[in-house]
Protein backbone atom coordinates (compact mmCIF):
# COMPACT_ATOMS: atom_id res chain seq x y z
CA UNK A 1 10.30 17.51 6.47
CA UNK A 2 8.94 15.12 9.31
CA UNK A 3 5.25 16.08 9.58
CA UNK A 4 3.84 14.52 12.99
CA UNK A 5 0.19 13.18 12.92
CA UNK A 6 -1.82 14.80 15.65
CA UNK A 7 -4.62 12.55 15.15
CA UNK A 8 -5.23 9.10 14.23
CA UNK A 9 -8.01 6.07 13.19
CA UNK A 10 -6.95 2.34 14.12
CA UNK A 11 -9.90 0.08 12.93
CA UNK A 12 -10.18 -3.79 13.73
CA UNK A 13 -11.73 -5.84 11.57
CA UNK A 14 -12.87 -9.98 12.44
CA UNK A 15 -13.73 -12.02 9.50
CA UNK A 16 -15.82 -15.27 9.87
CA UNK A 17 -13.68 -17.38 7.48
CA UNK A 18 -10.03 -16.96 6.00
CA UNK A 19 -11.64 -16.42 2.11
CA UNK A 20 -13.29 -13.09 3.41
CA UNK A 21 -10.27 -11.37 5.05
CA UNK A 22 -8.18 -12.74 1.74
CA UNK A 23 -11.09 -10.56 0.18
CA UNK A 24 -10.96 -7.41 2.37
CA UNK A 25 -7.27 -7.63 1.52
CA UNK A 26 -7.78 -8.16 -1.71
CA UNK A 27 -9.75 -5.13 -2.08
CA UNK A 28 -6.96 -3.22 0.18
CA UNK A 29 -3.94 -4.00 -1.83
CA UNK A 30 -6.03 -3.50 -5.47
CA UNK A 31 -7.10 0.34 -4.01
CA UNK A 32 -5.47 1.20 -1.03
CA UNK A 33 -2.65 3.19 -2.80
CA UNK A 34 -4.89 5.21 -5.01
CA UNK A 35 -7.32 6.31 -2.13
CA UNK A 36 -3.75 7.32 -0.14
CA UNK A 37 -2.67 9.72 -3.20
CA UNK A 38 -6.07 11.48 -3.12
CA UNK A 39 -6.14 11.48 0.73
CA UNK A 40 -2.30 12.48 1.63
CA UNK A 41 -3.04 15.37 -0.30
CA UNK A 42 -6.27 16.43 2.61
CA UNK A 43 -3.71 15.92 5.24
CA UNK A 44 -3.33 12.11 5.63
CA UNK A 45 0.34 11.21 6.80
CA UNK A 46 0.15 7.28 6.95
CA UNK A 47 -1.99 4.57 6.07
CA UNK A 48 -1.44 1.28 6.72
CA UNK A 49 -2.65 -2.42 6.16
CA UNK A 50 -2.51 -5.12 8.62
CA UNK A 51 -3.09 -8.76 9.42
CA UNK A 52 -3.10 -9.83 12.58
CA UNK A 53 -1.80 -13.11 13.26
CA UNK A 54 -1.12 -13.55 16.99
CA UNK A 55 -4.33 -15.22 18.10
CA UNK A 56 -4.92 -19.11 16.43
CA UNK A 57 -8.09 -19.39 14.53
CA UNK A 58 -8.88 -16.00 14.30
CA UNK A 59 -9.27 -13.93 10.46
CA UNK A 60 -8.66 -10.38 11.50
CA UNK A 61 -6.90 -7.46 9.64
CA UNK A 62 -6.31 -3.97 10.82
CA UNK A 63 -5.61 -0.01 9.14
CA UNK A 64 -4.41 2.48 10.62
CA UNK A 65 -4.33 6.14 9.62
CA UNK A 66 -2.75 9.19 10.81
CA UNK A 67 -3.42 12.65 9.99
CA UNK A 68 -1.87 16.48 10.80
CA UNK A 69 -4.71 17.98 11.95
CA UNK A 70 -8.40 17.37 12.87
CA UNK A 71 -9.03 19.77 9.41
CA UNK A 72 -7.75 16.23 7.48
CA UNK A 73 -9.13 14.32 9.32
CA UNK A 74 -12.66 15.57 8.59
CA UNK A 75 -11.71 16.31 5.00
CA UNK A 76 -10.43 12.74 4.80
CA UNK A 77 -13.54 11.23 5.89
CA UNK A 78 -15.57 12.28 3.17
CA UNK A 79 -12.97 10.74 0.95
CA UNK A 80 -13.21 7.50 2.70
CA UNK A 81 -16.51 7.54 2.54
CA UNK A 82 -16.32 7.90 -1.45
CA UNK A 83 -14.13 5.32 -1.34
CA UNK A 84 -16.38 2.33 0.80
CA UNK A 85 -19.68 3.71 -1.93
CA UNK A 86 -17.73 2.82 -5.10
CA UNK A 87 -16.57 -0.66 -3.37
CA UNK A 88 -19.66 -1.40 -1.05
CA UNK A 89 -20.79 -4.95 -3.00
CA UNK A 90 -17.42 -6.09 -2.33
CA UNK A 91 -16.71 -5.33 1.10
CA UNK A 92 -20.54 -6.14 2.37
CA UNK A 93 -19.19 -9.61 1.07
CA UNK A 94 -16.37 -9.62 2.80
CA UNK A 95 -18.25 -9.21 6.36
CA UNK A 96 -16.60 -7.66 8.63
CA UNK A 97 -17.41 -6.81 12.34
CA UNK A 98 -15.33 -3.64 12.57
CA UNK A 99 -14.34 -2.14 15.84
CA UNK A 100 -13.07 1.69 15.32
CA UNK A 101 -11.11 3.84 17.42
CA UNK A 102 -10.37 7.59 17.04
CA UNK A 103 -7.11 8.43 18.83
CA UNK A 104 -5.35 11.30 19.95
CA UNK A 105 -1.51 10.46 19.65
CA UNK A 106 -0.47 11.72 23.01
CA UNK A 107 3.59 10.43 22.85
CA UNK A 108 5.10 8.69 20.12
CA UNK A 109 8.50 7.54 20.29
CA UNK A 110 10.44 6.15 17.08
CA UNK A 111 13.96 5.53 16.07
């Protein structure tokens, strides 16, 4: 069954050096898939981890998330937010300046 995501998070995050995005990916890769089992289960449909490499000099990675209904997306949150308590020493010292967006997926076209 293809289950479309109604509703959807993409979050920028800018790192001051390279050593704190390798940390904030770190952290990703060691717990991203283990937050996505308890999540996918509240209604998350995707998750996923991003570095973006198209502007020279700059450390910035991205996540996106998509969920079925604004129900998992709220039910998600307070997962997240679980998630970010249990980890907070490592990923204050990662830094970040995150930019959020909430998004309502209004076409999405795929092969």
């Amino acid at each position: 069954m293809d289950i479309k995501a109604i509703l959807m998070t993409y979050n920028t995050f800018t790192f001051k050096t390279e050593a704190q995005m390798l940390l904030f990916k770190r952290i990703w890769e060691d717990n991203g898939t283990a937050l996505f089992d308890k999540i996918k289960k509240k209604g998350c449909t995707r998750f996923c981890l991003n570095q973006i490499w198209n502007v020279k000099g700059t450390f910035k990675m991205s996540i996106l998330f998509e969920y079925e209904s604004p129900t998992s997306f709220k039910q998600c949150q307070n997962e997240l937010e679980n998630f970010t308590k249990n980890l907070m020493k490592e990923l204050q010292a990662a830094d970040p300046v995150i930019e959020a967006s909430r998004n309502i997926v209004l076409q999405d076209l795929r092969v």
